[in-house]
Each structure stands twice: as C-alpha cells, then as structure tokens.
PDB file of N, CA and C in Angstrom:
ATOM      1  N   UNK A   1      63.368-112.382 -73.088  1.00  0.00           N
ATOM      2  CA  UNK A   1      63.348-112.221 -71.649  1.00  0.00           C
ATOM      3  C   UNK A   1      63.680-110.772 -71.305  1.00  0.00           C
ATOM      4  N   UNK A   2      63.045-110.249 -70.336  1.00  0.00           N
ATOM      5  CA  UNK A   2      63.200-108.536 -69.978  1.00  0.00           C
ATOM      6  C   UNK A   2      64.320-108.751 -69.726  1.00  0.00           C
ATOM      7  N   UNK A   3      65.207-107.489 -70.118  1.00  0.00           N
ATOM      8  CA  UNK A   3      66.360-107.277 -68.740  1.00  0.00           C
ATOM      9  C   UNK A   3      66.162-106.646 -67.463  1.00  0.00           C
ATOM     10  N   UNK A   4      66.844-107.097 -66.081  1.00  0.00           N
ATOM     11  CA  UNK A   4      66.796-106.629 -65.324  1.00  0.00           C
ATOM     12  C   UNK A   4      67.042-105.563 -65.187  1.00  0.00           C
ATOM     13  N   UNK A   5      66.245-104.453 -64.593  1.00  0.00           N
ATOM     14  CA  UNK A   5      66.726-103.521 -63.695  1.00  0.00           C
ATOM     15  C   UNK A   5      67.706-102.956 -63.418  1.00  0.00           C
ATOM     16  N   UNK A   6      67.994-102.051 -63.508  1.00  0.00           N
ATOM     17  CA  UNK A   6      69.215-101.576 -62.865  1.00  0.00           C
ATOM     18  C   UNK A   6      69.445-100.583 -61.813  1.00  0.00           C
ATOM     19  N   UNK A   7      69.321-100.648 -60.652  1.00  0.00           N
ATOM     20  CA  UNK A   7      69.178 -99.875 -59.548  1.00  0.00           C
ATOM     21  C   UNK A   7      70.162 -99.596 -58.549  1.00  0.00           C
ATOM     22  N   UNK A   8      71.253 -99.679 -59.071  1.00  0.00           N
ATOM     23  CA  UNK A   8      72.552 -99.558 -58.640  1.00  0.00           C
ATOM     24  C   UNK A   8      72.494 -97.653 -57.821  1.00  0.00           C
ATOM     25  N   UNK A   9      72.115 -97.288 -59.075  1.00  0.00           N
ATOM     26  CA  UNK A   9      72.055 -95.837 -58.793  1.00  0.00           C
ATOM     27  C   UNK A   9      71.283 -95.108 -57.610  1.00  0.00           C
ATOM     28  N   UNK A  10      69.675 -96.172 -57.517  1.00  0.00           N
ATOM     29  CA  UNK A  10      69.107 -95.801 -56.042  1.00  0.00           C
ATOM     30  C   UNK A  10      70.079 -96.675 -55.065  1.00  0.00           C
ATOM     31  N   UNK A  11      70.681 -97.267 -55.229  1.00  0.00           N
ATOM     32  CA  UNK A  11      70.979 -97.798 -53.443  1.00  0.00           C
ATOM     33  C   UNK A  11      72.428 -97.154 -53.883  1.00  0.00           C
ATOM     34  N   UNK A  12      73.124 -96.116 -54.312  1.00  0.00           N
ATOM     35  CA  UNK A  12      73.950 -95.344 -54.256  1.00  0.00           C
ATOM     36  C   UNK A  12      73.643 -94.264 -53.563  1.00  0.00           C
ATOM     37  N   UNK A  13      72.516 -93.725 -53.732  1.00  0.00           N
ATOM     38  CA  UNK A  13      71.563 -92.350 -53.711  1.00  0.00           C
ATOM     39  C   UNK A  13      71.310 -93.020 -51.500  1.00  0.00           C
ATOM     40  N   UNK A  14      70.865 -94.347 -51.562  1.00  0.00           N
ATOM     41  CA  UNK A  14      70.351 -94.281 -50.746  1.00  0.00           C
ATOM     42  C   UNK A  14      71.309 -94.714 -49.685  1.00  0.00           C
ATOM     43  N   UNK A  15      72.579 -95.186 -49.846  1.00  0.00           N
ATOM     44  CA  UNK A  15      73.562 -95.436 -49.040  1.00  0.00           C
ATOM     45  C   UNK A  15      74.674 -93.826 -49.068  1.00  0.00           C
ATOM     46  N   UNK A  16      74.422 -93.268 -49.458  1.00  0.00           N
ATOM     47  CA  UNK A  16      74.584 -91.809 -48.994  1.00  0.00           C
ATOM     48  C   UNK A  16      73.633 -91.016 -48.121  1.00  0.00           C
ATOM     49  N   UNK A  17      72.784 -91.703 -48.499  1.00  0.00           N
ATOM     50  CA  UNK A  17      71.190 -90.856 -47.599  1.00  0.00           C
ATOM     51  C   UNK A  17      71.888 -91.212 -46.219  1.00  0.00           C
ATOM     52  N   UNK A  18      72.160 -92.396 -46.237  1.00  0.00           N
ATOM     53  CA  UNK A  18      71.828 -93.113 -44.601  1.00  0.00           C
ATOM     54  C   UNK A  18      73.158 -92.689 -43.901  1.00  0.00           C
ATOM     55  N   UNK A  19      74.258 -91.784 -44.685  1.00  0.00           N
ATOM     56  CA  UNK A  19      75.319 -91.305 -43.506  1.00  0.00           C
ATOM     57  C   UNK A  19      74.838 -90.263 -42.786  1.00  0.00           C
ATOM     58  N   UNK A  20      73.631 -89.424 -43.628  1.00  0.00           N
ATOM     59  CA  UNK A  20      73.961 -88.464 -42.977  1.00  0.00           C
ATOM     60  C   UNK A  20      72.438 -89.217 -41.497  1.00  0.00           C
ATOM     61  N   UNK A  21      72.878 -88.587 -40.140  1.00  0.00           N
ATOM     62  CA  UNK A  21      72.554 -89.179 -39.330  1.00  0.00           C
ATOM     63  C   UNK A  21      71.052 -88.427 -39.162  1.00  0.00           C
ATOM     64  N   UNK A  22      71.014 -87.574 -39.325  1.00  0.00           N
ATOM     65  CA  UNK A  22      69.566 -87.043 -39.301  1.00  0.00           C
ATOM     66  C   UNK A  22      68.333 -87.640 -39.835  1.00  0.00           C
ATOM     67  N   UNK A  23      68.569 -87.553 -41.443  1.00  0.00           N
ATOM     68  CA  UNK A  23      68.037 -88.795 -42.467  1.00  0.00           C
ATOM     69  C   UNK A  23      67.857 -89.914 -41.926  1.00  0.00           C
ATOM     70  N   UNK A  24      68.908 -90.821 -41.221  1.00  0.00           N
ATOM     71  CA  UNK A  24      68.668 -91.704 -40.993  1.00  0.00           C
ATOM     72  C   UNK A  24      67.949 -92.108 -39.933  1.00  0.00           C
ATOM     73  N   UNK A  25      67.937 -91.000 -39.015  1.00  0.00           N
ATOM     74  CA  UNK A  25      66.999 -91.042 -37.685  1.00  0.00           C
ATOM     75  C   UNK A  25      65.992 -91.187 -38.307  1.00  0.00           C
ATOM     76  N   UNK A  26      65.410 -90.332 -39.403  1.00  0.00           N
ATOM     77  CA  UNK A  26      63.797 -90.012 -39.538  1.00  0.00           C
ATOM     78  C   UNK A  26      63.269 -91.371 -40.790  1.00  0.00           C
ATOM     79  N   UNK A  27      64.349 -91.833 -41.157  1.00  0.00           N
ATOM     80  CA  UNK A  27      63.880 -92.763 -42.141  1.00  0.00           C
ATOM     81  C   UNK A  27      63.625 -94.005 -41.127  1.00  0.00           C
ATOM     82  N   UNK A  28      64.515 -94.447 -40.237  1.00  0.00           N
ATOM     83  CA  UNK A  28      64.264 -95.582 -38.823  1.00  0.00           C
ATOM     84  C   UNK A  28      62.967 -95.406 -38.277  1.00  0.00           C
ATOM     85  N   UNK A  29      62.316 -94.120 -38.010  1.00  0.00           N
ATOM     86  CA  UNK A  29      61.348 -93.754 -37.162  1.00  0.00           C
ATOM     87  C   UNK A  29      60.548 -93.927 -38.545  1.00  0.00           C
ATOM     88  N   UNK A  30      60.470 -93.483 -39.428  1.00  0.00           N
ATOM     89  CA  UNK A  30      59.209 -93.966 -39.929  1.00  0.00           C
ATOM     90  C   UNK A  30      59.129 -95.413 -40.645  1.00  0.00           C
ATOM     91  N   UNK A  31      60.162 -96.140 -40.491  1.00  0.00           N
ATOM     92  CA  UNK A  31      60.072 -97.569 -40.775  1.00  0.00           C
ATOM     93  C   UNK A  31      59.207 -98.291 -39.382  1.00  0.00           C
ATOM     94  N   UNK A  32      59.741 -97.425 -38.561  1.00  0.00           N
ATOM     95  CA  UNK A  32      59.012 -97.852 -36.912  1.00  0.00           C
ATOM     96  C   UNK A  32      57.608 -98.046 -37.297  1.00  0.00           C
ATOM     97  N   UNK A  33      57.172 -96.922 -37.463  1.00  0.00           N
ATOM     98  CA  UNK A  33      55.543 -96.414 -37.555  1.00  0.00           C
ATOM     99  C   UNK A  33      55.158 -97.293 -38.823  1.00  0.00           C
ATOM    100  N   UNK A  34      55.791 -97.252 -39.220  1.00  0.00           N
ATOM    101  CA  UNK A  34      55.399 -97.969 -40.705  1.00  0.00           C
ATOM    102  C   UNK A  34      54.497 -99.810 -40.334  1.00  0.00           C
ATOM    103  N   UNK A  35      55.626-100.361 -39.362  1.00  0.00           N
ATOM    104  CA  UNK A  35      56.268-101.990 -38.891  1.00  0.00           C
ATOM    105  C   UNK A  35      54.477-101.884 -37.858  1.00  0.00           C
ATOM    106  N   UNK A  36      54.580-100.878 -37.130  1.00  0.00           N
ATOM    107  CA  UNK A  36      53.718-101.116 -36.043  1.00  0.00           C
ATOM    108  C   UNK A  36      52.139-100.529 -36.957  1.00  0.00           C
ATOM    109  N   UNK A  37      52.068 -99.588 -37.767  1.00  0.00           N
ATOM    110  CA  UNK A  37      50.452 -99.731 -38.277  1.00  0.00           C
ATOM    111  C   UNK A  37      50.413-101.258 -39.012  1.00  0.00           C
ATOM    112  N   UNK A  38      51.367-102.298 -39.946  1.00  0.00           N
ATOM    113  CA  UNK A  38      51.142-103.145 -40.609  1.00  0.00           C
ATOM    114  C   UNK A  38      50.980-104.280 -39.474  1.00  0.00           C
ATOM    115  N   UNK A  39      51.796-104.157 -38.206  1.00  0.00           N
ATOM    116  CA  UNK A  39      51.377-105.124 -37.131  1.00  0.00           C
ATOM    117  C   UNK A  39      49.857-105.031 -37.138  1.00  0.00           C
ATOM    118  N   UNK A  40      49.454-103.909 -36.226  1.00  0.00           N
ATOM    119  CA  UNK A  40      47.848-104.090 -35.416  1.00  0.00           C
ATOM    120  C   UNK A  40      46.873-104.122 -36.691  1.00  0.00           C
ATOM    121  N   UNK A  41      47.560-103.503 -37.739  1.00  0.00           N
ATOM    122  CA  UNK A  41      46.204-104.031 -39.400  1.00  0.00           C
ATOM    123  C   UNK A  41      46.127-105.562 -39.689  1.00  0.00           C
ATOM    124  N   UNK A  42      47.754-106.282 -39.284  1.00  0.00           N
ATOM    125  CA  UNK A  42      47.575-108.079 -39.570  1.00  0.00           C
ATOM    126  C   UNK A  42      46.764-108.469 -38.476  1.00  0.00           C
ATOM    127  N   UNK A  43      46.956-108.053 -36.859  1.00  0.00           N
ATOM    128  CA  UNK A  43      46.357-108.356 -35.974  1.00  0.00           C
ATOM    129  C   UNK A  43      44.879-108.589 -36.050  1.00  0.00           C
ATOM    130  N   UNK A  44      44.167-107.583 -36.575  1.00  0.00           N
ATOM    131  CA  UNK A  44      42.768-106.960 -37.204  1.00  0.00           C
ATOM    132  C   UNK A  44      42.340-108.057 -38.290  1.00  0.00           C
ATOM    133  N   UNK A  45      43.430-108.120 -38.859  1.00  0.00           N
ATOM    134  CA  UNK A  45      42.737-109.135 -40.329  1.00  0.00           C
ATOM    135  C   UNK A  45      42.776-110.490 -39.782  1.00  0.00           C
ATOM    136  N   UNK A  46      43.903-111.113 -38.653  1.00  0.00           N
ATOM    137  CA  UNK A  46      43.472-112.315 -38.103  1.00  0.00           C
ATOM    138  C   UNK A  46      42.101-112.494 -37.481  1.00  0.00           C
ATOM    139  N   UNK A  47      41.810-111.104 -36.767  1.00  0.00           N
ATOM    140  CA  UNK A  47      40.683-111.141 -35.904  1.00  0.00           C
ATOM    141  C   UNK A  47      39.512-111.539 -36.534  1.00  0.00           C
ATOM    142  N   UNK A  48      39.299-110.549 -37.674  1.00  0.00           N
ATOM    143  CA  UNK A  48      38.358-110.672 -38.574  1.00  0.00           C
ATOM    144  C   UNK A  48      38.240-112.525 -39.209  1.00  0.00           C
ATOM    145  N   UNK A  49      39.293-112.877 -39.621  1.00  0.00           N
ATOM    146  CA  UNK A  49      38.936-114.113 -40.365  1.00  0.00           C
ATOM    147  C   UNK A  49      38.533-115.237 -38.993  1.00  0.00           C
ATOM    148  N   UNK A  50      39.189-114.829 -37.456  1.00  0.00           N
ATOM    149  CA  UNK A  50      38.760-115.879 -36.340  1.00  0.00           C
ATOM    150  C   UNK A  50      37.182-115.749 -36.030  1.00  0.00           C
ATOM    151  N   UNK A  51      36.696-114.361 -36.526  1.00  0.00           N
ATOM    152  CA  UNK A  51      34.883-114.147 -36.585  1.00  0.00           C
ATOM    153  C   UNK A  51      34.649-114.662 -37.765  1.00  0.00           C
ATOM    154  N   UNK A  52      35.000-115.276 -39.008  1.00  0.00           N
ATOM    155  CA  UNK A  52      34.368-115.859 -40.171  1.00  0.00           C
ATOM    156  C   UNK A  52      33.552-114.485 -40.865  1.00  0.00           C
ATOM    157  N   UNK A  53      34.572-113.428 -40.778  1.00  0.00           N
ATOM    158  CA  UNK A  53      33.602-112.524 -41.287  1.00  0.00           C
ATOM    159  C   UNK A  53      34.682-112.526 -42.551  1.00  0.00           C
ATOM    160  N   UNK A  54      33.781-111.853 -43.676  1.00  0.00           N
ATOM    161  CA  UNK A  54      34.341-111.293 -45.150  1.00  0.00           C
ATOM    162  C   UNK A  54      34.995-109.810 -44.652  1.00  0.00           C
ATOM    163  N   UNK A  55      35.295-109.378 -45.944  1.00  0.00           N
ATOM    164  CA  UNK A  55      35.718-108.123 -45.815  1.00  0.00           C
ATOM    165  C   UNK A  55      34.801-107.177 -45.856  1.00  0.00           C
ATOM    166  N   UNK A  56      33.544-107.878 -46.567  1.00  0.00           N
ATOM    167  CA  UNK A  56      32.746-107.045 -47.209  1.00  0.00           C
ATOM    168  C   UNK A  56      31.719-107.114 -45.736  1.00  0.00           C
ATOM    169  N   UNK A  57      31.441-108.003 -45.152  1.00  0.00           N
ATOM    170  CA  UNK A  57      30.893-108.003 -43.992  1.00  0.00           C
ATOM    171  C   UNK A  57      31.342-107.087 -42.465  1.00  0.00           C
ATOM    172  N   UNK A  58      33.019-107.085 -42.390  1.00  0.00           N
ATOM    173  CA  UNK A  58      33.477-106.054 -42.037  1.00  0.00           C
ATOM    174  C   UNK A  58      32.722-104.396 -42.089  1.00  0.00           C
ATOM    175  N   UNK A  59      32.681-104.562 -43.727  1.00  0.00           N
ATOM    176  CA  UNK A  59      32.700-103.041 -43.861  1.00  0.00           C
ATOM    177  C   UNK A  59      31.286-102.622 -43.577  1.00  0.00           C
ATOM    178  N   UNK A  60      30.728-103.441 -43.664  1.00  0.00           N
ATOM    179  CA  UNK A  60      28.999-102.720 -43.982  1.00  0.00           C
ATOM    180  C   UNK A  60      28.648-102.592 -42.069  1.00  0.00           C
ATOM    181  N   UNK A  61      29.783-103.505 -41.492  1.00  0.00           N
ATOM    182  CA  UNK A  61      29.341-103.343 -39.467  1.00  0.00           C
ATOM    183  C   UNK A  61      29.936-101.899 -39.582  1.00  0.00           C
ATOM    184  N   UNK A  62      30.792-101.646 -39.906  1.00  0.00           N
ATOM    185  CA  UNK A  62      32.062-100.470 -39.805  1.00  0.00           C
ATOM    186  C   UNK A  62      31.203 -98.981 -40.666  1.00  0.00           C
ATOM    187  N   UNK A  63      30.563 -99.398 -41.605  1.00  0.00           N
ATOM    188  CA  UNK A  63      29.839 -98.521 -42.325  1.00  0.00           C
ATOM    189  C   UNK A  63      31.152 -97.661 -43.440  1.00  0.00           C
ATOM    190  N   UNK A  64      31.628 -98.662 -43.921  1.00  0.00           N
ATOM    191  CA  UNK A  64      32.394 -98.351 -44.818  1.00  0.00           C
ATOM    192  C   UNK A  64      32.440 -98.784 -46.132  1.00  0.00           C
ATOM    193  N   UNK A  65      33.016 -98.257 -47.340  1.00  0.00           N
ATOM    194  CA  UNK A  65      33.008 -99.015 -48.697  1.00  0.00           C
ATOM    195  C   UNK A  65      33.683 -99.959 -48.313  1.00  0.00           C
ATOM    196  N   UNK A  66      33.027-101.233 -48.764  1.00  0.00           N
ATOM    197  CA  UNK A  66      34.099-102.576 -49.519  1.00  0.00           C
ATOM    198  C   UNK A  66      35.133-102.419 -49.667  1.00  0.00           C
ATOM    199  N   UNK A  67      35.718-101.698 -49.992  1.00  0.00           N
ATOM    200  CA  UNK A  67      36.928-101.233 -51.260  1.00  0.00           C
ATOM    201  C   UNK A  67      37.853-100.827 -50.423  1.00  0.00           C
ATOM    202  N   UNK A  68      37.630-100.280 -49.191  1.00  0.00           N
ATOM    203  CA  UNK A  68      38.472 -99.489 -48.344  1.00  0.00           C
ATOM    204  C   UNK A  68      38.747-100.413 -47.532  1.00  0.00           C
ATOM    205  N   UNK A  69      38.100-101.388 -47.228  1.00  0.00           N
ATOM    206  CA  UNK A  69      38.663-102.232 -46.122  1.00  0.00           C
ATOM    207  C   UNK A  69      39.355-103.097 -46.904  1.00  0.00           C
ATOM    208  N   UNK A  70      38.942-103.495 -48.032  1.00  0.00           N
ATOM    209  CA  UNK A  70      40.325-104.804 -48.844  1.00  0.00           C
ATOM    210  C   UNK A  70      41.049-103.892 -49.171  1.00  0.00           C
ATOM    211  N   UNK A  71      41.353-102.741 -49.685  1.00  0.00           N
ATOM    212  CA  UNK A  71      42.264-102.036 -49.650  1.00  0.00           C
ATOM    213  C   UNK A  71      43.373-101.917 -48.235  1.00  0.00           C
ATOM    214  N   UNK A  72      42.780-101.693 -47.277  1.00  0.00           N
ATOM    215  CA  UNK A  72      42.996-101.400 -45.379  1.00  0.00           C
ATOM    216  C   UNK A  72      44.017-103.358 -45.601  1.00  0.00           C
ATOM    217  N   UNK A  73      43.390-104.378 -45.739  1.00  0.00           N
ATOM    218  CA  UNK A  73      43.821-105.317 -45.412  1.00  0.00           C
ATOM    219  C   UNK A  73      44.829-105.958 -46.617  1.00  0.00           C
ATOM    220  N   UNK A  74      44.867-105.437 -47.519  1.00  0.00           N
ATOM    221  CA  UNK A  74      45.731-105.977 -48.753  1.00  0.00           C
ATOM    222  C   UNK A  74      47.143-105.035 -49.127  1.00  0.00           C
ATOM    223  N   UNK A  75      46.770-103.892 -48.958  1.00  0.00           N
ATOM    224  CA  UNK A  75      47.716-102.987 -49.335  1.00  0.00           C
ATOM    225  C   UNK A  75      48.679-102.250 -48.401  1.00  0.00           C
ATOM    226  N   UNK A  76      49.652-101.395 -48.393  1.00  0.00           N
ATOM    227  CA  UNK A  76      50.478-101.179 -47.058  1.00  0.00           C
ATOM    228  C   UNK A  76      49.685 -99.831 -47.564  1.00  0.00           C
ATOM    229  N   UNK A  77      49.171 -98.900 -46.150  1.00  0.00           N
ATOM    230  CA  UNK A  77      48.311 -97.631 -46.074  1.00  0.00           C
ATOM    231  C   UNK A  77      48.549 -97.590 -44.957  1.00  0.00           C
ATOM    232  N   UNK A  78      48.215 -95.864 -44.429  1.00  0.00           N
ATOM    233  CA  UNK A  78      47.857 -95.655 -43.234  1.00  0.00           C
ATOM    234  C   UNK A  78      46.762 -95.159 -43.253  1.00  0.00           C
ATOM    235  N   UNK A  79      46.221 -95.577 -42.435  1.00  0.00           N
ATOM    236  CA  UNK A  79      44.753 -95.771 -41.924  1.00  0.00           C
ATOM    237  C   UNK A  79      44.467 -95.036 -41.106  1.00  0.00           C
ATOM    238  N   UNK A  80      43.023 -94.035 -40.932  1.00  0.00           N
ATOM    239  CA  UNK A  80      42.950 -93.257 -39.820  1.00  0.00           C
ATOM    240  C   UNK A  80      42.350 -94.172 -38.542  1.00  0.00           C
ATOM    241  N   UNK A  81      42.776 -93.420 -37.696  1.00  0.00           N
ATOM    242  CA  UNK A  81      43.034 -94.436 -36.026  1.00  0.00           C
ATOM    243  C   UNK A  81      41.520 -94.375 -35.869  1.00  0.00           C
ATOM    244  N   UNK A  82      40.184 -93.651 -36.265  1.00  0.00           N
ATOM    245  CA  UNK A  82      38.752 -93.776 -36.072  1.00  0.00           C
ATOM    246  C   UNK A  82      38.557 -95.324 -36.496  1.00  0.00           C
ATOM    247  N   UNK A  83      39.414 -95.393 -38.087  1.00  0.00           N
ATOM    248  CA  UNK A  83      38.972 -96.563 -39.082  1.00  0.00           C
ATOM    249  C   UNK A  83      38.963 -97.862 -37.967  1.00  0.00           C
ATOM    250  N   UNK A  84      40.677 -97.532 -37.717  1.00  0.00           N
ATOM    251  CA  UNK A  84      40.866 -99.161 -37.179  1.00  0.00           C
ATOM    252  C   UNK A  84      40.195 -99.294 -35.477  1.00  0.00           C
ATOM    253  N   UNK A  85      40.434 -97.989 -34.780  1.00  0.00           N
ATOM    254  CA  UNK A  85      39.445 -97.999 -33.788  1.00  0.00           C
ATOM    255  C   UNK A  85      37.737 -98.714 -33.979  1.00  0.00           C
ATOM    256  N   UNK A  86      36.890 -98.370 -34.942  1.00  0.00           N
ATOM    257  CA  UNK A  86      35.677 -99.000 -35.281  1.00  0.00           C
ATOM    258  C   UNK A  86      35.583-100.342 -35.710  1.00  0.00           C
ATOM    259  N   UNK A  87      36.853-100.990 -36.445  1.00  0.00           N
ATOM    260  CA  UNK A  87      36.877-102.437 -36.970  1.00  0.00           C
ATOM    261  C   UNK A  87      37.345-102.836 -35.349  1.00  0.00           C
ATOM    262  N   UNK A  88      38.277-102.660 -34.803  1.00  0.00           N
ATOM    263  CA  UNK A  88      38.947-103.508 -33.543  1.00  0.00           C
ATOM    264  C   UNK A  88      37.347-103.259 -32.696  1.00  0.00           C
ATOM    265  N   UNK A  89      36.441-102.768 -32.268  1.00  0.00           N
ATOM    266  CA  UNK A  89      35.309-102.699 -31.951  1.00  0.00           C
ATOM    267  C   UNK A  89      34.298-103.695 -32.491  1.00  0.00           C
ATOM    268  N   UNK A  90      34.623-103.540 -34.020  1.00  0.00           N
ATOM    269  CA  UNK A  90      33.405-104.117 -34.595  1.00  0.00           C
ATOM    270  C   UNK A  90      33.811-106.139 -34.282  1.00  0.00           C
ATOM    271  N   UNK A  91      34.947-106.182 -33.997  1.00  0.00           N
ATOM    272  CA  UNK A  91      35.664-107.650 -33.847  1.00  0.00           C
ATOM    273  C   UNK A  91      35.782-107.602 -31.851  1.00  0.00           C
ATOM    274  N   UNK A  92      35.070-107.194 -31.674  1.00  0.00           N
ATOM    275  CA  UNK A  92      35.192-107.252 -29.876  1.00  0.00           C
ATOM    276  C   UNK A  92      36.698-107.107 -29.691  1.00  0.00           C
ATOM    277  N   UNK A  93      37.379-106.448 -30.061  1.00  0.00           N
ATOM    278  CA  UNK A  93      38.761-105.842 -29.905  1.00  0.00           C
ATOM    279  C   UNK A  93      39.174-104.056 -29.031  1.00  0.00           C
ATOM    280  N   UNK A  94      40.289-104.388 -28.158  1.00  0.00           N
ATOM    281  CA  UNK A  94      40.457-103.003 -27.576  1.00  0.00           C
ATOM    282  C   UNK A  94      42.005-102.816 -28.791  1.00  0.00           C
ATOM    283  N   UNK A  95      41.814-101.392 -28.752  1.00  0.00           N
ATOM    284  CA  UNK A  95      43.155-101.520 -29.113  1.00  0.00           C
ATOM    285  C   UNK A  95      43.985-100.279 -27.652  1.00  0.00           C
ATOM    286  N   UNK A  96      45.070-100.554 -27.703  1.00  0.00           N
ATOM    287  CA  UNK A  96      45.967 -99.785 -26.958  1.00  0.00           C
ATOM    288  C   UNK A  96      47.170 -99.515 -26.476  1.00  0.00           C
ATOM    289  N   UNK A  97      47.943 -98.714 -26.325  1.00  0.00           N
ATOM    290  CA  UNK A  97      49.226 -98.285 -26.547  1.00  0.00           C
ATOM    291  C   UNK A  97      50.130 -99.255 -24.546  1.00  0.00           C
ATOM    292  N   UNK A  98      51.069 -99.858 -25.003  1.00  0.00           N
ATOM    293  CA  UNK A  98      51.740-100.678 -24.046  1.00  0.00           C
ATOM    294  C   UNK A  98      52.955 -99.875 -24.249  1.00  0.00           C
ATOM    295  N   UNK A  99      53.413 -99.481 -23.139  1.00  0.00           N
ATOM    296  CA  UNK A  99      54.636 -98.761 -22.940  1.00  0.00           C
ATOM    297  C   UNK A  99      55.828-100.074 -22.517  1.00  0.00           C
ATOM    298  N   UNK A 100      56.849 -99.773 -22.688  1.00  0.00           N
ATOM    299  CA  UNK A 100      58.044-100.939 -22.370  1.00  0.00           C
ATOM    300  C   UNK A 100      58.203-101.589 -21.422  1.00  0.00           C
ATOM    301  N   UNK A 101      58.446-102.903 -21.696  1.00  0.00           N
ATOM    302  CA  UNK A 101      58.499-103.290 -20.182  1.00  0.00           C
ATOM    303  C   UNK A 101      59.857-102.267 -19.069  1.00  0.00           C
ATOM    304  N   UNK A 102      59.583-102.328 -17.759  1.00  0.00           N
ATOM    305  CA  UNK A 102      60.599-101.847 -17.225  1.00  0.00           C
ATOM    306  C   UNK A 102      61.701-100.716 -17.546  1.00  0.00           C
ATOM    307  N   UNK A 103      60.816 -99.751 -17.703  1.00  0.00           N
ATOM    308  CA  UNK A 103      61.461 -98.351 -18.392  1.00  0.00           C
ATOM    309  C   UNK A 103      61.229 -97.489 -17.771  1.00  0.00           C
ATOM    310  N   UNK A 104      61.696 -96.311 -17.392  1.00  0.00           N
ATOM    311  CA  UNK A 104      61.419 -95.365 -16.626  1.00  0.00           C
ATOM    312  C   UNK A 104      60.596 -94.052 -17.396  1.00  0.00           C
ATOM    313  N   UNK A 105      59.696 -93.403 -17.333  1.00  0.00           N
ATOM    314  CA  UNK A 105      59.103 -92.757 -18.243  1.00  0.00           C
ATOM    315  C   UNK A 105      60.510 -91.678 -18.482  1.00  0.00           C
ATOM    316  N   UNK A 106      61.247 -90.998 -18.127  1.00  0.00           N
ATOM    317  CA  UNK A 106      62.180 -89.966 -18.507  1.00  0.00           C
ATOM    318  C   UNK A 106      63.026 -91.198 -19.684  1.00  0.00           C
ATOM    319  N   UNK A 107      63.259 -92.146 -19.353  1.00  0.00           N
ATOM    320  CA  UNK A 107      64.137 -93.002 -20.978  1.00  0.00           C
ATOM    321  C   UNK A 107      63.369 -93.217 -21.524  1.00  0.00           C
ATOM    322  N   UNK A 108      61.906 -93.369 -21.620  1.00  0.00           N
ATOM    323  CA  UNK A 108      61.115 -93.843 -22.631  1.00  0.00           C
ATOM    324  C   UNK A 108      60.527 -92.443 -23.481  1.00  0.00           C
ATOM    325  N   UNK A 109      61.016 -91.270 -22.856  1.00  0.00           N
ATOM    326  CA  UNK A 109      60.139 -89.820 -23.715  1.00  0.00           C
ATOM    327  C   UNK A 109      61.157 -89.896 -25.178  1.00  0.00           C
ATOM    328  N   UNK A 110      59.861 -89.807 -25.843  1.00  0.00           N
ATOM    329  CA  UNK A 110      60.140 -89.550 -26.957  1.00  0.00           C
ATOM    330  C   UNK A 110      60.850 -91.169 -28.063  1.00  0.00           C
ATOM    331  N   UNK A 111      60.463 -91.718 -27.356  1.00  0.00           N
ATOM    332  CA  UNK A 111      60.940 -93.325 -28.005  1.00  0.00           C
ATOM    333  C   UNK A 111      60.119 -94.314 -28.225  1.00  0.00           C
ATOM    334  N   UNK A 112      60.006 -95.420 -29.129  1.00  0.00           N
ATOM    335  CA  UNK A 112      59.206 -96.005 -29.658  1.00  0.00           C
ATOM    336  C   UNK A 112      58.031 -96.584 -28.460  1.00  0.00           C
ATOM    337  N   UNK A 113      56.717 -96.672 -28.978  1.00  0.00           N
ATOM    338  CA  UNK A 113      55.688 -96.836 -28.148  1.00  0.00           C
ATOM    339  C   UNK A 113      54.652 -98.175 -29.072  1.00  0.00           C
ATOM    340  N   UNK A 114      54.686 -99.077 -28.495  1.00  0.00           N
ATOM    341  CA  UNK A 114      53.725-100.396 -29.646  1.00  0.00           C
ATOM    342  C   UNK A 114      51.840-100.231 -29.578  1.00  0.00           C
ATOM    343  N   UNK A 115      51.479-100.045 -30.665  1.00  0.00           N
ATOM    344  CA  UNK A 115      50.144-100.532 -30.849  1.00  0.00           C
ATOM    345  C   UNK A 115      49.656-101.671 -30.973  1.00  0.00           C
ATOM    346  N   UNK A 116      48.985-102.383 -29.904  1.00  0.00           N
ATOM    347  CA  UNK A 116      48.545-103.869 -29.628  1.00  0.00           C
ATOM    348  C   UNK A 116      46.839-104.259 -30.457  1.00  0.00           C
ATOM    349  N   UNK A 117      46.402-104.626 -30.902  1.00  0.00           N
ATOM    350  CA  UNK A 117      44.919-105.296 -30.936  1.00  0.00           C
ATOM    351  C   UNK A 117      44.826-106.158 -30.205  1.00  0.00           C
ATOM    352  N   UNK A 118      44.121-105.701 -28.927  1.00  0.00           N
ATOM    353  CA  UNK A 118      43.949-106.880 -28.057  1.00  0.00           C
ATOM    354  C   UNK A 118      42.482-107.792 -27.709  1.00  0.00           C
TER     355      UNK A 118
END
C-alpha cells in the first residue's frame, strides 16, 4: 500500500502565507474569480446538455476543436470571455454582469461583481 503524503510542510508554508494580509487579499480575490468563471462554465454545461447537444456538437456551432470545449467543460481553466460569449449564444444564452442587490455604486467600487448565464 503507498504511503501517504506528507504535506504538513505546504499547509505550514501556506498558513503563514495567509497572515500576511496582502497575500491573503489577493489569494480571496482570486478564489473569487476562480468560484465565478467555474459557476457560469457549469451554468453553460447545464445549458448545453438541456439542448441535447454533445460537446462535440457544441464545438463545431462555436467553430472550435472538440478538445477545447471538453477540456472548457471538464477541467478547471480560464476561458477567454469571446469563447464562453459564442457558446452562451450558441445555447440561446445572454451572459451578464449583475451588480448587488441594494448597494450603492461608491461601496460596491472595486468589490466582487457575479457573472450570470442567463
């Protein structure tokens, strides 16, 4: 039987990372960005399977390799906003940015903003 792992040493490394507060701002913010491209890509892949389309059927409306869209729907990537702009199209989908409910734009500058597939 393998032995486990031992990774004591990264979550040492990485529970020092996270005092210092800077680090930790920019590691939060890109977990943000991270949470919200894997949202509107699941959104996209529901869409796609509620049209009974393949992946491979996807790609050839989209004019893309095969490979890139099961890649796009299987793997965590970021995707350029043309890509998923042309699939949310190719699935009668808008996509677009919803600001918070009940926020004043001066508290909302510079703070998280959601990408919807609608």
């Amino acid at each position: 039987m393998a032995k486990p792992l031992d990774t004591s040493a990264h979550s040492r490394l990485s529970a020092a990372l996270m005092e210092d507060d800077e680090y930790r701002e920019e590691y939060e913010q890109s977990r943000r960005e991270i949470e919200a491209i894997d949202r509107v890509i699941h959104e996209l892949d529901e869409l796609r399977e509620q049209e009974g389309l393949s992946k491979a059927e996807l790609a050839r409306i989209v004019n893309r390799n095969p490979s890139s869209i099961r890649r796009l729907f299987t793997q965590k990537s970021n995707p350029e906003l043309a890509l998923v702009v042309a699939i949310a199209a190719a699935l009668g989908a808008d996509l677009r940015v919803v600001p918070p409910k009940k926020t004043s734009r001066r508290k909302t500058r510079g703070k998280r903003r959601e990408l919807v597939a609608a």
